[in-house]
C-alpha atoms as a PDB file:
ATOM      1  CA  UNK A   1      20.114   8.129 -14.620  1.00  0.00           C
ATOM      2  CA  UNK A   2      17.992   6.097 -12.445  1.00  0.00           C
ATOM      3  CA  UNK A   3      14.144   5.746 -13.380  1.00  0.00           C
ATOM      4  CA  UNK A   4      11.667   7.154 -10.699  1.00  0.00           C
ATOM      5  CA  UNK A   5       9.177   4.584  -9.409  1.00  0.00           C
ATOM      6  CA  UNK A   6       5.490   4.972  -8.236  1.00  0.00           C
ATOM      7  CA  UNK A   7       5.005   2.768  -5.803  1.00  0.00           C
ATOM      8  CA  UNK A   8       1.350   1.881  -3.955  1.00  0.00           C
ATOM      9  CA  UNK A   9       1.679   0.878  -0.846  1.00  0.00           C
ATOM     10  CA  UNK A  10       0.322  -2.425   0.529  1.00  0.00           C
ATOM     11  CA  UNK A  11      -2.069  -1.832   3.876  1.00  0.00           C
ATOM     12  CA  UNK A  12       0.767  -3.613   6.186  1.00  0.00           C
ATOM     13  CA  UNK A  13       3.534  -1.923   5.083  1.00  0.00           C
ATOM     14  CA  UNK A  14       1.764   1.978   5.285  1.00  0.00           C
ATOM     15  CA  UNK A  15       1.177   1.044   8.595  1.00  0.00           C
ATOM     16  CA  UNK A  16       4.449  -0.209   9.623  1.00  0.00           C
ATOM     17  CA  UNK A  17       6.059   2.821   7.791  1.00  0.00           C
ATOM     18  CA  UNK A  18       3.547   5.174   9.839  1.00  0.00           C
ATOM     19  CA  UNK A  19       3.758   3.189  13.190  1.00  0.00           C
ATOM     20  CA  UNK A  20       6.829   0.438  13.015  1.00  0.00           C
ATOM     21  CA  UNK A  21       9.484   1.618   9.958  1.00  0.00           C
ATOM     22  CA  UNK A  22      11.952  -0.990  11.832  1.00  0.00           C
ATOM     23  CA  UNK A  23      10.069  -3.678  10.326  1.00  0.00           C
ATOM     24  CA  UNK A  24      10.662  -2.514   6.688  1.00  0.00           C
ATOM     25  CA  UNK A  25      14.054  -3.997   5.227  1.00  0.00           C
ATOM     26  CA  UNK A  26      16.738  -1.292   4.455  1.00  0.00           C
ATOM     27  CA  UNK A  27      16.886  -2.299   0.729  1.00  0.00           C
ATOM     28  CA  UNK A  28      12.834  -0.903   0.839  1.00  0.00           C
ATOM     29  CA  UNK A  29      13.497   2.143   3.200  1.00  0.00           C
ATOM     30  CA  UNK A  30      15.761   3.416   0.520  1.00  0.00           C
ATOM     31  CA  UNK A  31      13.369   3.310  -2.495  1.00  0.00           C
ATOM     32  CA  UNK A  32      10.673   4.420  -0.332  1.00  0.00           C
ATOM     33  CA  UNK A  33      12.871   7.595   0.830  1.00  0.00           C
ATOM     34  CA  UNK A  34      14.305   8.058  -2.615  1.00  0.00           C
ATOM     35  CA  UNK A  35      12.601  11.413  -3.047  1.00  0.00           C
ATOM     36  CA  UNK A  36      12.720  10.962  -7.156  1.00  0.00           C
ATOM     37  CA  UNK A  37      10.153   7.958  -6.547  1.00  0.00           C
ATOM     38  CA  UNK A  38       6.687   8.870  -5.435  1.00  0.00           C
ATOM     39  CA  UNK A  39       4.441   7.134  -2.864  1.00  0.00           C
ATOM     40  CA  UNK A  40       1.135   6.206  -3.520  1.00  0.00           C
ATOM     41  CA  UNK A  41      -1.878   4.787  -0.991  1.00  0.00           C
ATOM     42  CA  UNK A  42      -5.199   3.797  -1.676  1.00  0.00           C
ATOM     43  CA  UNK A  43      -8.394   4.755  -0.243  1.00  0.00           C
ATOM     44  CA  UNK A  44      -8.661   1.312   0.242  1.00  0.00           C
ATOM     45  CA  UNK A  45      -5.847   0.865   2.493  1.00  0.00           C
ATOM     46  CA  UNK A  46      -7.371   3.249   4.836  1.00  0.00           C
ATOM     47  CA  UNK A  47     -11.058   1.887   5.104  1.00  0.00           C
ATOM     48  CA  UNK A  48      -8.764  -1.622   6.113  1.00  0.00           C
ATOM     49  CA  UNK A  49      -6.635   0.427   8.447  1.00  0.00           C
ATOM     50  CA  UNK A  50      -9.886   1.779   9.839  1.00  0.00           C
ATOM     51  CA  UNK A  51     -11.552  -1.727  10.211  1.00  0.00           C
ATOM     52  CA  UNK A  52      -8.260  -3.252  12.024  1.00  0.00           C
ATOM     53  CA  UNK A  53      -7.874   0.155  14.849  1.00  0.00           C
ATOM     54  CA  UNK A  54     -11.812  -1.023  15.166  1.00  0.00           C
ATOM     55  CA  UNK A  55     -11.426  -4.326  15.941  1.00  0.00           C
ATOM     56  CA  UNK A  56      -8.411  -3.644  18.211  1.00  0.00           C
ATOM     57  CA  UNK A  57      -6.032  -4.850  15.433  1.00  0.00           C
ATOM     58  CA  UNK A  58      -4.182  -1.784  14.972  1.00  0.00           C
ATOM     59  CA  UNK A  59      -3.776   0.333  18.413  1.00  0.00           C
ATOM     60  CA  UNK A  60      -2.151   3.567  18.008  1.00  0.00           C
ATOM     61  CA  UNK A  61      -1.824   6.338  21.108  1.00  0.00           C
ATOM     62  CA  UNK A  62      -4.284   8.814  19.195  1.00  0.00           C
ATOM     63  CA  UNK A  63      -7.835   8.766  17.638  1.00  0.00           C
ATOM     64  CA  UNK A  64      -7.640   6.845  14.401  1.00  0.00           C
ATOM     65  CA  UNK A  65      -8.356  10.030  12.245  1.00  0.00           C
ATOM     66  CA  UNK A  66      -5.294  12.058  14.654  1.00  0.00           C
ATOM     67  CA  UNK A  67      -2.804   8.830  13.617  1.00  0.00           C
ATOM     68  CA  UNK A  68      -4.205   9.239  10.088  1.00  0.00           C
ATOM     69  CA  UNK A  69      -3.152  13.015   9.255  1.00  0.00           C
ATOM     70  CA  UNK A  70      -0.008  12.137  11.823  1.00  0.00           C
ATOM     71  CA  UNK A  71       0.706   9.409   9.079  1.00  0.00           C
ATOM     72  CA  UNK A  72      -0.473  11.771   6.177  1.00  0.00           C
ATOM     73  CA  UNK A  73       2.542  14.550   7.123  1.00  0.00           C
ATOM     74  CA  UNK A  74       4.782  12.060   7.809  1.00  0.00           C
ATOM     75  CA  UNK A  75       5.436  11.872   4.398  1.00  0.00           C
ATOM     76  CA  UNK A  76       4.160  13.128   0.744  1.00  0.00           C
ATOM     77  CA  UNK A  77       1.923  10.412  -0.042  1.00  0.00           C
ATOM     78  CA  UNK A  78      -0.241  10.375  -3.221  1.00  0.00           C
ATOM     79  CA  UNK A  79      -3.878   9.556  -3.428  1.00  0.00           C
ATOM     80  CA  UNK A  80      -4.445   6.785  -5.387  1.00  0.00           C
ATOM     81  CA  UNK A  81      -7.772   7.482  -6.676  1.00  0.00           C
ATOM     82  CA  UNK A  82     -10.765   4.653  -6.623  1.00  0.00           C
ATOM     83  CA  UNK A  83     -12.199   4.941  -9.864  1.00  0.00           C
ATOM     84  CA  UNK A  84     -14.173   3.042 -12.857  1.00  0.00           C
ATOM     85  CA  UNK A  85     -10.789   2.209 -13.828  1.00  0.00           C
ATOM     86  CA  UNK A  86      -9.573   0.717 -11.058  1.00  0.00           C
ATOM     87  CA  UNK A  87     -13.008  -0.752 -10.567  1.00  0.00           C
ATOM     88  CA  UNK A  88     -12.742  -2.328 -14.098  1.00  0.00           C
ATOM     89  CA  UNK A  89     -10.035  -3.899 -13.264  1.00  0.00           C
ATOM     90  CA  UNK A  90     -11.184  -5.391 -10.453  1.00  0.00           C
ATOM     91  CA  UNK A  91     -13.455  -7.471 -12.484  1.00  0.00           C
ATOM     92  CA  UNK A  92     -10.729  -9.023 -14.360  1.00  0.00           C
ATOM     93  CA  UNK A  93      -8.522 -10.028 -11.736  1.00  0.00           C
ATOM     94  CA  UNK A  94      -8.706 -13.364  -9.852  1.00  0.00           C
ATOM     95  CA  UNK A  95      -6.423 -14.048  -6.804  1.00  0.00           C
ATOM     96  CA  UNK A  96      -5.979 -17.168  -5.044  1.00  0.00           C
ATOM     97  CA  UNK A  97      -7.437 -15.460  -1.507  1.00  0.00           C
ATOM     98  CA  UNK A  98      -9.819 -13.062  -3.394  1.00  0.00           C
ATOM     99  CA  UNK A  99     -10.435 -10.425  -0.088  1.00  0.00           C
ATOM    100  CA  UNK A 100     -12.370  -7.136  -1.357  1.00  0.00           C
ATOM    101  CA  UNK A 101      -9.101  -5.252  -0.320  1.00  0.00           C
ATOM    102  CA  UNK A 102      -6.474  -7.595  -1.792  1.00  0.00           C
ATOM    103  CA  UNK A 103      -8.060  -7.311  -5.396  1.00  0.00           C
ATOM    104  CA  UNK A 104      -8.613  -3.781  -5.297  1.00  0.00           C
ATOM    105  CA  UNK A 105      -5.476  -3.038  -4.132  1.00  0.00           C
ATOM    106  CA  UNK A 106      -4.101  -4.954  -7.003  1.00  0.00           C
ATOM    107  CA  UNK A 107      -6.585  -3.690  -9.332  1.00  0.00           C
ATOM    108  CA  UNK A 108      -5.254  -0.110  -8.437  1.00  0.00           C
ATOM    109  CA  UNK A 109      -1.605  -1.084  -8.793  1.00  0.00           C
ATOM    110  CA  UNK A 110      -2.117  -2.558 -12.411  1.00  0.00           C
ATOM    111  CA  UNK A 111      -5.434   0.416 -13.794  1.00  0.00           C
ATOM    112  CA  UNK A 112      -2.323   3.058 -12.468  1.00  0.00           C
ATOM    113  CA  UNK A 113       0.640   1.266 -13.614  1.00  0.00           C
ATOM    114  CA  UNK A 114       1.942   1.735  -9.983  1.00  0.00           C
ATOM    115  CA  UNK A 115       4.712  -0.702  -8.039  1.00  0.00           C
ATOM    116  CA  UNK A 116       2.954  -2.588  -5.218  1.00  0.00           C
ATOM    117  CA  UNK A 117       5.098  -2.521  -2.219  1.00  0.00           C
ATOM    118  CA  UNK A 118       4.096  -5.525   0.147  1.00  0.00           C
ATOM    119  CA  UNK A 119       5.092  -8.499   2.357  1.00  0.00           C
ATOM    120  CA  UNK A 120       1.988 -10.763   1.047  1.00  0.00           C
ATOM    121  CA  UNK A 121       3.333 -13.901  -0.867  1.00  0.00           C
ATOM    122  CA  UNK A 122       0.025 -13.576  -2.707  1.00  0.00           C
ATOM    123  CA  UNK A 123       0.778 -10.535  -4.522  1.00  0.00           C
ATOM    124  CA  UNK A 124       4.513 -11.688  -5.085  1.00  0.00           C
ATOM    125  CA  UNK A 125       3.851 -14.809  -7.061  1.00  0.00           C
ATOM    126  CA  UNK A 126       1.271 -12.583  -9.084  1.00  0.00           C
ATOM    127  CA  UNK A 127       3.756 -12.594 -11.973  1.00  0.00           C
ATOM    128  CA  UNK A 128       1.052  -9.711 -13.707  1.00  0.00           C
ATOM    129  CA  UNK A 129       2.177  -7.317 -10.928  1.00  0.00           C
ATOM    130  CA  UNK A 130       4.592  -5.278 -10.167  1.00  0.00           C
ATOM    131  CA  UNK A 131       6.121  -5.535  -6.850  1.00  0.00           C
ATOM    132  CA  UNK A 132       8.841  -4.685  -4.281  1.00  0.00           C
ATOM    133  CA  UNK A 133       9.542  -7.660  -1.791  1.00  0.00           C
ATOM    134  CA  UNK A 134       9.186  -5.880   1.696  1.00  0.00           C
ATOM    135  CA  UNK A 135       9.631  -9.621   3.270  1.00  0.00           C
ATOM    136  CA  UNK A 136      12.477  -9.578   5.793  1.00  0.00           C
END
């Protein structure tokens, strides 16, 4: 009997699963749409979502906050709750590009014991994290 995962998605690969899922390999599409695993995003990921449609980063046809509950029902997706633990963990973790989003996103991963899902060759050689290579 397989175990079910919890994964947390990274900010770039929510977005591609909301707005480009041809980008995501096939060996990640399947534990993402294994419906025994559950899906997980951060708060975090959407303030940096937010930020990027801002800055013209991340275009999408609707309103941001239309695209965001468009993204929300796409699929059941877990909040991934900011919180003194996760923010306690942030203190203890050092990465080699330390970006506000990067750690907490890590932060969250480890404080919820959840899978990080991401493309970011920072995260990957983080051999304290767990991880699913969504590299092509």
């Amino acid at each position: 009997m397989e175990t079910a995962l919890k994964l947390l998605f990274d900010t770039h690969v929510w977005i591609w699963a909301v707005q480009e899922p041809e980008r995501i390999p096939r060996s990640v599409k399947r534990v993402i749409t294994n419906v025994s695993n559950q899906l997980y995003l951060s708060p975090i990921s959407i303030w940096e979502a937010c930020h990027l449609h801002t800055r013209g980063r991340l275009r999408t046809k609707q309103t941001f906050p239309v695209w965001l509950e468009a993204g929300f029902a796409a699929s059941p997706i877990h909040e991934a709750p900011f919180s003194f633990a996760v923010a306690t963990e942030a203190a203890r973790i050092t990465l080699p590009q330390p970006d506000p989003g990067d750690v907490f996103l890590a932060a969250t991963a480890v404080a919820l014991d959840l899978t990080l899902i991401t493309a970011d060759e920072q995260f990957l050689e983080c051999s304290w994290l767990k991880t699913i290579d969504c590299r092509a």
